[in-house]
Protein backbone atom coordinates (compact mmCIF):
# COMPACT_ATOMS: atom_id res chain seq x y z
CA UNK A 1 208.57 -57.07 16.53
CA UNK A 2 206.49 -57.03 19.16
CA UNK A 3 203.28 -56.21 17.79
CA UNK A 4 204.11 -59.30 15.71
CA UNK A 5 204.34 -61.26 18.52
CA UNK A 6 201.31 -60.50 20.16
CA UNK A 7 199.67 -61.47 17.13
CA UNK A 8 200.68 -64.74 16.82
CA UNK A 9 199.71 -65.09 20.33
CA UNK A 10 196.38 -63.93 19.83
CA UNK A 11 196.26 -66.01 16.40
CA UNK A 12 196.78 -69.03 18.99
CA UNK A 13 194.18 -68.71 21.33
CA UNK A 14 192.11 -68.18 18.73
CA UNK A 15 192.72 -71.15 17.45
CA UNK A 16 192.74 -73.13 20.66
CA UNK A 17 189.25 -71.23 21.38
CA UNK A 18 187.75 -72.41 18.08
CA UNK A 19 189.35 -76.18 19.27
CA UNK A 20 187.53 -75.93 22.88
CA UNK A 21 184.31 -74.63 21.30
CA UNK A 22 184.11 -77.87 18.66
CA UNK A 23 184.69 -79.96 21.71
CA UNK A 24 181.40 -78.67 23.65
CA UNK A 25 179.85 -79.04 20.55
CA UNK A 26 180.92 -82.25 20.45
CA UNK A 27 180.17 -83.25 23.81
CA UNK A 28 176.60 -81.47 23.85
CA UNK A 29 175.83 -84.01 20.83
CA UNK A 30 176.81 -87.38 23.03
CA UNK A 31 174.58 -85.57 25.88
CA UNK A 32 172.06 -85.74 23.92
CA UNK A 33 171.98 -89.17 22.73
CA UNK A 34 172.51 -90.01 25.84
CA UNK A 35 169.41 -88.03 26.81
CA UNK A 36 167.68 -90.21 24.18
CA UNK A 37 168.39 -93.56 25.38
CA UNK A 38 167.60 -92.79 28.68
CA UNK A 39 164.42 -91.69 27.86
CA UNK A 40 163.85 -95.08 25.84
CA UNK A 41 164.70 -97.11 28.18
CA UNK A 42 162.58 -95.38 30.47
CA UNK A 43 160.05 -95.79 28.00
CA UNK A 44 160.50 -99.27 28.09
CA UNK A 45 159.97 -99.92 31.57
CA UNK A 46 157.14 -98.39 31.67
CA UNK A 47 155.67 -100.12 28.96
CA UNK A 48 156.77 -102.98 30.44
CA UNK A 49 155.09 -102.10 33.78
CA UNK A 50 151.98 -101.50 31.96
CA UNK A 51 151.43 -104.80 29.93
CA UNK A 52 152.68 -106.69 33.28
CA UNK A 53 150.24 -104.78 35.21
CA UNK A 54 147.66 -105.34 32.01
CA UNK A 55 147.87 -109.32 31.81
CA UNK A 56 148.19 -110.08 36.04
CA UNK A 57 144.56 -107.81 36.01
CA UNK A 58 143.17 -109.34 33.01
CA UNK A 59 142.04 -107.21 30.63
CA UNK A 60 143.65 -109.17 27.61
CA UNK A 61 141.77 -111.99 28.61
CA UNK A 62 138.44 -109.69 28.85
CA UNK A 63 139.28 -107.80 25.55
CA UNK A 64 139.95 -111.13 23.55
CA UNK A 65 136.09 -112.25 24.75
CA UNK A 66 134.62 -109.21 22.76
């Protein structure tokens, strides 16, 4: 009877330890989109940077010449 017991109990965590493990799983996948979109958007400004930095110097206007 009580060996039975113990079983189930072990049957339980096991189950709640496969549960837990899904959920990093699950949250290490929104990390890294996360991750991702920061690294756009970082992308972004610095693109943006660049081509404000590009047309305030001039070289569009130099390169459309040639």
């Amino acid at each position: 009877m009580e060996e039975q017991r113990v079983q189930a109990q072990l049957d339980k965590h096991a189950i709640q330890i496969a549960k837990l493990f899904s959920k990093i799983d699950d949250t290490n996948g929104c990390i890294q989109k996360i991750n991702t979109s920061l690294l756009q958007i970082k992308w972004s400004v610095y693109g943006a940077l660049g081509w404000y930095i590009i047309t305030q110097v001039g070289i569009i206007e130099a390169l459309s010449l040639v």
